[in-house]
Protein backbone atom coordinates (compact mmCIF):
# COMPACT_ATOMS: atom_id res chain seq x y z
CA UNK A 1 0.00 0.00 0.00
CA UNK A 2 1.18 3.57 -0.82
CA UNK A 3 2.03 5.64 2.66
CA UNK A 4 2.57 9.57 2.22
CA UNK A 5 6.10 9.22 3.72
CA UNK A 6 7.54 7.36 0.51
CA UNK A 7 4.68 8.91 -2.38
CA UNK A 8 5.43 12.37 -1.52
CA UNK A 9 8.91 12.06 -2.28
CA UNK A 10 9.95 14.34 -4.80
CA UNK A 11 11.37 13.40 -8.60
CA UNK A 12 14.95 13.17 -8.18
CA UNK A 13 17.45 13.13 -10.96
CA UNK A 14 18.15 10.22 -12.45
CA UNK A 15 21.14 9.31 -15.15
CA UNK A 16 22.97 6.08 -16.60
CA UNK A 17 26.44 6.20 -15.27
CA UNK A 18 29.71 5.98 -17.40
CA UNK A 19 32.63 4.53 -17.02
CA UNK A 20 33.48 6.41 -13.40
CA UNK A 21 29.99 5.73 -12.14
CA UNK A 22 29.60 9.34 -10.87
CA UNK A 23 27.41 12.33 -11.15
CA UNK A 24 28.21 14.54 -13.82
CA UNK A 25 30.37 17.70 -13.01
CA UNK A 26 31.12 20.19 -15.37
CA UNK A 27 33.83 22.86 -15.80
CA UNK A 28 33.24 26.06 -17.14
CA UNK A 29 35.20 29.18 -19.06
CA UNK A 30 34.99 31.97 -16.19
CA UNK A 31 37.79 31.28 -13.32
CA UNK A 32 36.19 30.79 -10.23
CA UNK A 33 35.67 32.98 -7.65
CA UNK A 34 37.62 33.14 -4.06
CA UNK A 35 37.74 34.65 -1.35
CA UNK A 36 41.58 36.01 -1.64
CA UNK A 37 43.00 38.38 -4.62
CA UNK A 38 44.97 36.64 -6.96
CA UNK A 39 48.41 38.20 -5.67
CA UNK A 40 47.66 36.89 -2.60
CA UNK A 41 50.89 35.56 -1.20
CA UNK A 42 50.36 31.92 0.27
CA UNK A 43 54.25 30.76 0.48
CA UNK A 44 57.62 32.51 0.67
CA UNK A 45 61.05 30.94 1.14
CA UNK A 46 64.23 32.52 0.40
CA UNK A 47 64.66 34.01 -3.41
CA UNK A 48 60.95 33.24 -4.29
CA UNK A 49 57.02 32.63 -3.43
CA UNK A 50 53.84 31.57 -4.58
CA UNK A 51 50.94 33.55 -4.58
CA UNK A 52 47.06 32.38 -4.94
CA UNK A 53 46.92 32.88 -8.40
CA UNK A 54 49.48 30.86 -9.25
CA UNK A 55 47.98 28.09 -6.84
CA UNK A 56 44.55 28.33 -8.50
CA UNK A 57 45.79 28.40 -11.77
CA UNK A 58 46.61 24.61 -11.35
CA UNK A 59 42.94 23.83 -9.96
CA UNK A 60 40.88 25.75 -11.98
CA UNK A 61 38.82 22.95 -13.66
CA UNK A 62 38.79 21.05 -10.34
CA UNK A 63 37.50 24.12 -8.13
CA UNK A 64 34.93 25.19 -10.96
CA UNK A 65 33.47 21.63 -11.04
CA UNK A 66 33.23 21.56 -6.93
CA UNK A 67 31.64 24.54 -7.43
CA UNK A 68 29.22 23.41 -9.23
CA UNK A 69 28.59 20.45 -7.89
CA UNK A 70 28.06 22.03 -4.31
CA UNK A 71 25.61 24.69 -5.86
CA UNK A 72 23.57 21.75 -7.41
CA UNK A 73 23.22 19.71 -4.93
CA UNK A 74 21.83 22.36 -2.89
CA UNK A 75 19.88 23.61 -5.22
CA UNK A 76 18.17 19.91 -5.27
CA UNK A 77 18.00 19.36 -2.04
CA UNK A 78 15.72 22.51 -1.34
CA UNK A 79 13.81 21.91 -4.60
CA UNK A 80 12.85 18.20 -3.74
CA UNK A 81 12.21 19.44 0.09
CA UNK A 82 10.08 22.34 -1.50
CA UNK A 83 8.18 20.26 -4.13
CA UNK A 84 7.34 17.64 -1.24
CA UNK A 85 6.22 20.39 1.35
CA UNK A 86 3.92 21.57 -1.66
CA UNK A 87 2.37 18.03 -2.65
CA UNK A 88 1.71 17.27 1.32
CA UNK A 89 -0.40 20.92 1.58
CA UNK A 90 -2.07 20.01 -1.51
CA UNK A 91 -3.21 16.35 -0.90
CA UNK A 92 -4.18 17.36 2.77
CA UNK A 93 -6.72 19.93 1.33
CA UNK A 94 -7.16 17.71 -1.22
CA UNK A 95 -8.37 14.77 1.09
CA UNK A 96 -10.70 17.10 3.14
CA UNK A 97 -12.20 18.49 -0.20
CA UNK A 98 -13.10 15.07 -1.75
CA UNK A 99 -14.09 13.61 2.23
CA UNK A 100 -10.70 11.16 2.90
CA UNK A 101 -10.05 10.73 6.55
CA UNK A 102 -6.25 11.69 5.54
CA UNK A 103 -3.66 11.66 2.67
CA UNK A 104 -3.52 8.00 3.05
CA UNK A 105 -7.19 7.20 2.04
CA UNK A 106 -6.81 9.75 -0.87
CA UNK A 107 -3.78 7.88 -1.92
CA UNK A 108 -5.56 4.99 -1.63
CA UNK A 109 -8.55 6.26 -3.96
CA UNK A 110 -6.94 8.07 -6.38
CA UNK A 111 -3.60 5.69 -6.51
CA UNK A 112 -4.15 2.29 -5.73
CA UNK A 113 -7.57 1.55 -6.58
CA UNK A 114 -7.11 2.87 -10.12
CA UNK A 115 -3.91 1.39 -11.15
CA UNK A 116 -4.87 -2.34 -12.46
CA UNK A 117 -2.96 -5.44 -11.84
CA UNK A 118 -0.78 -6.18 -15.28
CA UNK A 119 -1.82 -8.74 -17.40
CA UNK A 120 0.21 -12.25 -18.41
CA UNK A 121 1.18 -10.82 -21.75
CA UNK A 122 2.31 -7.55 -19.58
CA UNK A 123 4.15 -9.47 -17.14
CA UNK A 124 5.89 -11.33 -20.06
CA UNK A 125 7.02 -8.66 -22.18
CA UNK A 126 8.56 -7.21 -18.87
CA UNK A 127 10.20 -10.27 -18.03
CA UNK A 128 11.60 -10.37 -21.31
CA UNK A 129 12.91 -6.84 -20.86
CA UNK A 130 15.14 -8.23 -17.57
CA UNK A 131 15.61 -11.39 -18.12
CA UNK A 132 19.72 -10.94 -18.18
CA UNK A 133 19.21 -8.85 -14.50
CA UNK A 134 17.42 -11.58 -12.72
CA UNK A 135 19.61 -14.52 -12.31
CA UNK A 136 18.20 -16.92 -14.69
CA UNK A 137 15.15 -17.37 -12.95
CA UNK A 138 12.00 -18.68 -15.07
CA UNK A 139 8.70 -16.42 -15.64
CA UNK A 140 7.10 -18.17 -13.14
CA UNK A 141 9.77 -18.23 -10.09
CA UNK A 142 10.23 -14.39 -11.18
CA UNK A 143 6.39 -13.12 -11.63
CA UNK A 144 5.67 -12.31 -8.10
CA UNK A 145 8.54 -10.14 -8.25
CA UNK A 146 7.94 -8.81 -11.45
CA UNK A 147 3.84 -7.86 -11.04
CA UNK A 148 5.53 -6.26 -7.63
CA UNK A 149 7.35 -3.90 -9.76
CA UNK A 150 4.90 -3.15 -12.50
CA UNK A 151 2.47 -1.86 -9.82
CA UNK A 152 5.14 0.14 -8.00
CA UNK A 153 6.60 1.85 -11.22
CA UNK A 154 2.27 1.89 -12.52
CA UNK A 155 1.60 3.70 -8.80
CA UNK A 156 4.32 5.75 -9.71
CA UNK A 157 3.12 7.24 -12.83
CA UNK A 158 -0.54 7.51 -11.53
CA UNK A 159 1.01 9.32 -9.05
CA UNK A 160 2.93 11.54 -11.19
CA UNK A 161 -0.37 12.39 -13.17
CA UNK A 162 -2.49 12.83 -10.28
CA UNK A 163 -0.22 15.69 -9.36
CA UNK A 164 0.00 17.24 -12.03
CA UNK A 165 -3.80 17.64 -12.36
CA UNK A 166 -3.63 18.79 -8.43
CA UNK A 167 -1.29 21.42 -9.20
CA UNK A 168 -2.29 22.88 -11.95
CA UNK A 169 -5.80 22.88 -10.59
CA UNK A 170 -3.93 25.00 -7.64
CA UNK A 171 -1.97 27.04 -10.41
CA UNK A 172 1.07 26.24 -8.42
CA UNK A 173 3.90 28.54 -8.86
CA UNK A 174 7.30 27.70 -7.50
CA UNK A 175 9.49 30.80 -7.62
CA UNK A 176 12.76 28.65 -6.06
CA UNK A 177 15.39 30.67 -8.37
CA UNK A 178 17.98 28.52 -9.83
CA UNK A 179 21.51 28.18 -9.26
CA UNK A 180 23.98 31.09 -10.53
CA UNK A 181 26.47 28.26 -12.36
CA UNK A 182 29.07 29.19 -14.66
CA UNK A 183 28.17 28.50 -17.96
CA UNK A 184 29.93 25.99 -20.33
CA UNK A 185 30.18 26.71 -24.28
CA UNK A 186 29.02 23.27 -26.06
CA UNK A 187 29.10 24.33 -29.77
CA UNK A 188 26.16 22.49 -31.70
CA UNK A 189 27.98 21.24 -35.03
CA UNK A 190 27.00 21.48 -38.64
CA UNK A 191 26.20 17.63 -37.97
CA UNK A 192 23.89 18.05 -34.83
CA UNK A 193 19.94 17.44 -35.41
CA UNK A 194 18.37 20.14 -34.09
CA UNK A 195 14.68 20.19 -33.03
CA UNK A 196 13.10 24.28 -32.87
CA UNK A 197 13.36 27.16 -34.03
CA UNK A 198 17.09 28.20 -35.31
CA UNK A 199 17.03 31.56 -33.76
CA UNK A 200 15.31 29.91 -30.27
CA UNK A 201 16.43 32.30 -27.48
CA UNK A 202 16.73 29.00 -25.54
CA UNK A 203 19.35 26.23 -26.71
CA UNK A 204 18.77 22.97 -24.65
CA UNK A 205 22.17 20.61 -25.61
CA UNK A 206 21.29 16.96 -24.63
CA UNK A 207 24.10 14.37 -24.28
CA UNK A 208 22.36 11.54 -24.61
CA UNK A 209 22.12 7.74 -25.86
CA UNK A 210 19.85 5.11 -26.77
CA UNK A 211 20.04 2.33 -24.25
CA UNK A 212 20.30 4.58 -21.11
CA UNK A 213 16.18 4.34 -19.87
CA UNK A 214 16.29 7.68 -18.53
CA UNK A 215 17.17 9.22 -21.91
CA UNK A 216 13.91 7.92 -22.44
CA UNK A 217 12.17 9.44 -19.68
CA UNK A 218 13.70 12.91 -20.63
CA UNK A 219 12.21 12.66 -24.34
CA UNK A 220 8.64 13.38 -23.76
CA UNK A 221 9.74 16.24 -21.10
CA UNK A 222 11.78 17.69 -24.24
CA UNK A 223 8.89 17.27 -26.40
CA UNK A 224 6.64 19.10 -24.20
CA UNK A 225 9.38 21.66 -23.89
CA UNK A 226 9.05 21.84 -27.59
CA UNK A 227 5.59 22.22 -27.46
CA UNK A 228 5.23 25.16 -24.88
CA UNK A 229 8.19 27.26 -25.80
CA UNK A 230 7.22 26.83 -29.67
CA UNK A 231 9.75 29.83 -31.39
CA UNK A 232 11.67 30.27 -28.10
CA UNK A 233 13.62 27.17 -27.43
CA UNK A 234 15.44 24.60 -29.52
CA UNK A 235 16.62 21.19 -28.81
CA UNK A 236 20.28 19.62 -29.95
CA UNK A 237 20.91 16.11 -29.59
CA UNK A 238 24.64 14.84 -29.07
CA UNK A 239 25.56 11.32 -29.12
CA UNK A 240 27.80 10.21 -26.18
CA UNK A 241 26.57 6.03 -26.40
CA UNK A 242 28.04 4.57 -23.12
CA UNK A 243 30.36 1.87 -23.49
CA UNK A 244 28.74 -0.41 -21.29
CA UNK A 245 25.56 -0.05 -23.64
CA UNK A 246 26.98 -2.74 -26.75
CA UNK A 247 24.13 -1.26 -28.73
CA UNK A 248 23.90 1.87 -28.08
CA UNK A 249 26.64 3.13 -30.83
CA UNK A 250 24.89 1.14 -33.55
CA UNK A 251 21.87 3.00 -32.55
CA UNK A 252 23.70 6.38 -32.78
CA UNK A 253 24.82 5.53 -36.56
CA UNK A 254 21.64 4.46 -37.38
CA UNK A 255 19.66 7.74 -36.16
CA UNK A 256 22.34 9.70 -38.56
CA UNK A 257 21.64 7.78 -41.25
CA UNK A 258 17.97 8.31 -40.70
CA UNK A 259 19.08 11.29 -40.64
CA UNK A 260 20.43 11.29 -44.41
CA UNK A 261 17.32 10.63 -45.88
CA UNK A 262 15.19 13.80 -43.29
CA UNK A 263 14.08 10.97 -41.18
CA UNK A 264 16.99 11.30 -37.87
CA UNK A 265 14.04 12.38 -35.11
CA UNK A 266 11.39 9.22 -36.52
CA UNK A 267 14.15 6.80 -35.80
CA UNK A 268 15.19 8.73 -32.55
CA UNK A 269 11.50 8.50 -31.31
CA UNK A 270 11.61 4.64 -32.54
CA UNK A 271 15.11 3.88 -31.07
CA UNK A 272 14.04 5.59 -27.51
CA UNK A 273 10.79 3.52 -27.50
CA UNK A 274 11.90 0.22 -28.00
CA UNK A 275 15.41 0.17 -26.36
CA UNK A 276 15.11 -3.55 -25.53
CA UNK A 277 15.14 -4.27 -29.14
CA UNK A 278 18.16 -2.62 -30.37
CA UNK A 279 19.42 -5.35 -32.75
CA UNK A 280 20.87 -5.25 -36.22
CA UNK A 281 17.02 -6.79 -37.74
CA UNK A 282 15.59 -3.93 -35.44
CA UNK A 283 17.05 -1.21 -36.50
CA UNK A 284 16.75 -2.24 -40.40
CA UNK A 285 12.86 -2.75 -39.58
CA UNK A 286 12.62 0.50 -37.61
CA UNK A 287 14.15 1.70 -41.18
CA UNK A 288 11.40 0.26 -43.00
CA UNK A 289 8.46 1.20 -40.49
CA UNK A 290 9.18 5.05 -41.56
CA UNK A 291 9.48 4.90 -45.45
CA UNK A 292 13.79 4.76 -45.67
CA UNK A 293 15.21 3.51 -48.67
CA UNK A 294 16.84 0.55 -47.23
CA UNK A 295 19.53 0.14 -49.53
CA UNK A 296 20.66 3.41 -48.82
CA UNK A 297 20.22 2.94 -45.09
CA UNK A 298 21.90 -0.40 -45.02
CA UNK A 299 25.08 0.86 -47.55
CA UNK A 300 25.43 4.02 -44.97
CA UNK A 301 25.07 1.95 -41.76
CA UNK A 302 28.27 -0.19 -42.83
CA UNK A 303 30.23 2.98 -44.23
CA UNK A 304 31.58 4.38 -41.15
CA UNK A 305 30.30 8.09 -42.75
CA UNK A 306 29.00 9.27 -39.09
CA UNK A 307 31.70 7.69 -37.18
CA UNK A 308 33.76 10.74 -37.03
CA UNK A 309 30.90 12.80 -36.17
CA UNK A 310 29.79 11.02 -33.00
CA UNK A 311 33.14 10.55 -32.10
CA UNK A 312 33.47 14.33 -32.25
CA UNK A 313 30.36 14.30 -29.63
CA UNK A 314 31.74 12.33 -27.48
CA UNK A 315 35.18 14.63 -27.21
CA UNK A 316 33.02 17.73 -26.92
CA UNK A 317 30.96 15.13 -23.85
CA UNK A 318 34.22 14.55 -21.99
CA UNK A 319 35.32 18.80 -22.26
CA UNK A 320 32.22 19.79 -20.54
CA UNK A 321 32.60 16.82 -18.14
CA UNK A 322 29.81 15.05 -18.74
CA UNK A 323 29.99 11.51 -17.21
CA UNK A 324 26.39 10.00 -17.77
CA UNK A 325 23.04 10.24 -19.68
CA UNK A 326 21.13 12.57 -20.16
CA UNK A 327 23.44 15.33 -19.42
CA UNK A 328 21.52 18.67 -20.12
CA UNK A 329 22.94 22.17 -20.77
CA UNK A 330 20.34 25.17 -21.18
CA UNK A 331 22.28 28.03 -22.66
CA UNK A 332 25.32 26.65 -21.13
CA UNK A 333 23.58 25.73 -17.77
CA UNK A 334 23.93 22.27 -16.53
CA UNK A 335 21.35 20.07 -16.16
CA UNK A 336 21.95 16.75 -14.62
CA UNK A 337 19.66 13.78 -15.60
CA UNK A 338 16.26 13.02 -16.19
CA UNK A 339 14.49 15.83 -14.33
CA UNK A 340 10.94 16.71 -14.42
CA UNK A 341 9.33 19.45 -16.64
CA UNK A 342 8.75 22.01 -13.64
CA UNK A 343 12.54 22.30 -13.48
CA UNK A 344 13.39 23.08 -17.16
CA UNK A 345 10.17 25.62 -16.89
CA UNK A 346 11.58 27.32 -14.43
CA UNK A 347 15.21 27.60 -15.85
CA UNK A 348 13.95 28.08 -19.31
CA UNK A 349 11.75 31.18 -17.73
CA UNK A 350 14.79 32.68 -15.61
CA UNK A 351 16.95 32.63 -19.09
CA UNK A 352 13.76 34.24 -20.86
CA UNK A 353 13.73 36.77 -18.48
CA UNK A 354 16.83 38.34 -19.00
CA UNK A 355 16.29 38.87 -22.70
């Protein structure tokens, strides 16, 4: 059963790690800022010293990305205490509105009661999806396990939805401003597919891959994005295919050479949708499903033509010290994982602001 102390958690950020298994940091241009001048003197000894600037000079990239990291983290912290202070004063007068005894029986209403058990074909598509994660078990040793889950992660999303409709019934506002970071210059490339407006205000840089789930979560937050900053904000996809993901660099080519023939965002949308089928057939049906010419596809896929390309993603990836997917950066700002929509809105509205 659903108890207020776990369901009013709020979203927190979630990423596919790389090779170091940690959080993205990020460096930026601007030096960072200390407390002493640079000609501070921190050292002397006979015939020569060191001052603070020369010091810093060394640790630049490592204070920035401290920096930012701190200033994040805060930033996250106060946002998910906020956004669950919010949800509990909401569902309280929520539950005395609609006659609940407490959050609990609201929950229990609006959550539980309308999220339906999944059905055998359900439960065997999802098994199929984690088969390799679950020790060899059979469908049958692993169902309880697995209809366990699929209720969680379907209570989840119900969840999700039902407060969405409670805010915006509320026409909540959070004001929380966000984090003065420095700003790191990602340069979108003649080769980059680009979703908006060309002159959008608002450039949104996604690091990103095709086996990572999360990347998958983010796409329909982009979309919407999209949607309600039509003119004002535009979306670039980078490559940066994990190398623990076997399929997700075969996944990258084949979105480019989607891309060839005007069809890159079709077999993005495809790719992101059905990343437990990811294999060579796949992708050359995924081809077929939106109208490609599948010679052409197949004779590019082979040629190597977009190898240099993603390659040159991934460099630009490990400059701004990106470490996992998605890694976000809105006009240079970072944005670390798969956050919800509230917290591009109100980034995206702080940038707009100071035009």
């Amino acid at each position: 059963m659903l108890r207020t102390t776990s369901i009013l958690l709020a979203l927190v950020p979630f990423a596919c790690a790389g090779s170091k298994g940690e959080e993205p940091v990020a460096a930026a241009p601007a030096p960072v800022a200390g407390e002493m001048a640079p000609e501070t003197v921190l050292a002397t000894w006979e015939g020569g010293q060191l001052t603070w600037g020369d010091v810093s000079a060394d640790l630049e990239s490592q204070l920035r990305a401290m920096q930012v990291e701190y200033l994040m983290k805060k930033y996250e912290t106060t946002s998910q205490a906020l956004d669950t202070k919010v949800n509990e004063m909401l569902l309280e007068a929520e539950a005395k509105k609609r006659g609940h005894a407490d959050i609990d029986a609201l929950l229990a209403a609006e959550i539980e009661a309308k999220v339906a058990p999944p059905s055998d074909e359900e439960v065997a598509l999802f098994y199929a999806s984690v088969k390799r994660q679950i020790g060899g078990a059979t469908l049958e040793e692993a169902r309880p396990m697995l209809e366990a889950e699929m209720v969680r992660r379907a209570q989840m999303e119900r969840f999700r939805t039902f407060m969405e409709e409670v805010r915006t019934a509320n026409a909540v506002a959070i004001t929380l401003p966000y984090p003065d970071l420095p700003r790191i210059d990602v340069p979108v490339l003649a080769h980059d597919p680009v979703h908006g407006a060309a002159d959008a205000q608002i450039t949104i840089v996604q690091f990103a891959e095709y086996q990572c789930p999360y990347c998958k979560v983010i796409s329909p937050t982009l979309d919407r994005v999209l949607e309600n900053y039509d003119g004002k904000v535009k979306v670039v996809f980078k490559d940066y295919p994990l190398p623990s993901h076997s399929r997700a660099m075969p996944a990258a080519i084949a979105a480019h050479c989607a891309g060839d023939q005007g069809k890159y965002w079709e077999m993005n949308g495809l790719m992101l949708n059905n990343q437990g089928a990811l294999g060579d057939t796949d992708l050359t049906r995924y081809a077929s499903e939106i109208g490609l010419d599948g010679a052409a596809f197949a004779s590019c896929v082979v040629s190597g033509k977009h190898d240099a390309a993603i390659a040159e993603d991934v460099a630009a990836a490990q400059k701004a010290g990106v470490e996992a997917t998605p890694t976000l950066f809105v006009n240079g700002i970072l944005v670390a994982g798969a956050l919800p929509y509230d917290h591009f809105e109100r980034l995206i509205e702080q940038e707009l602001s100071k035009n």
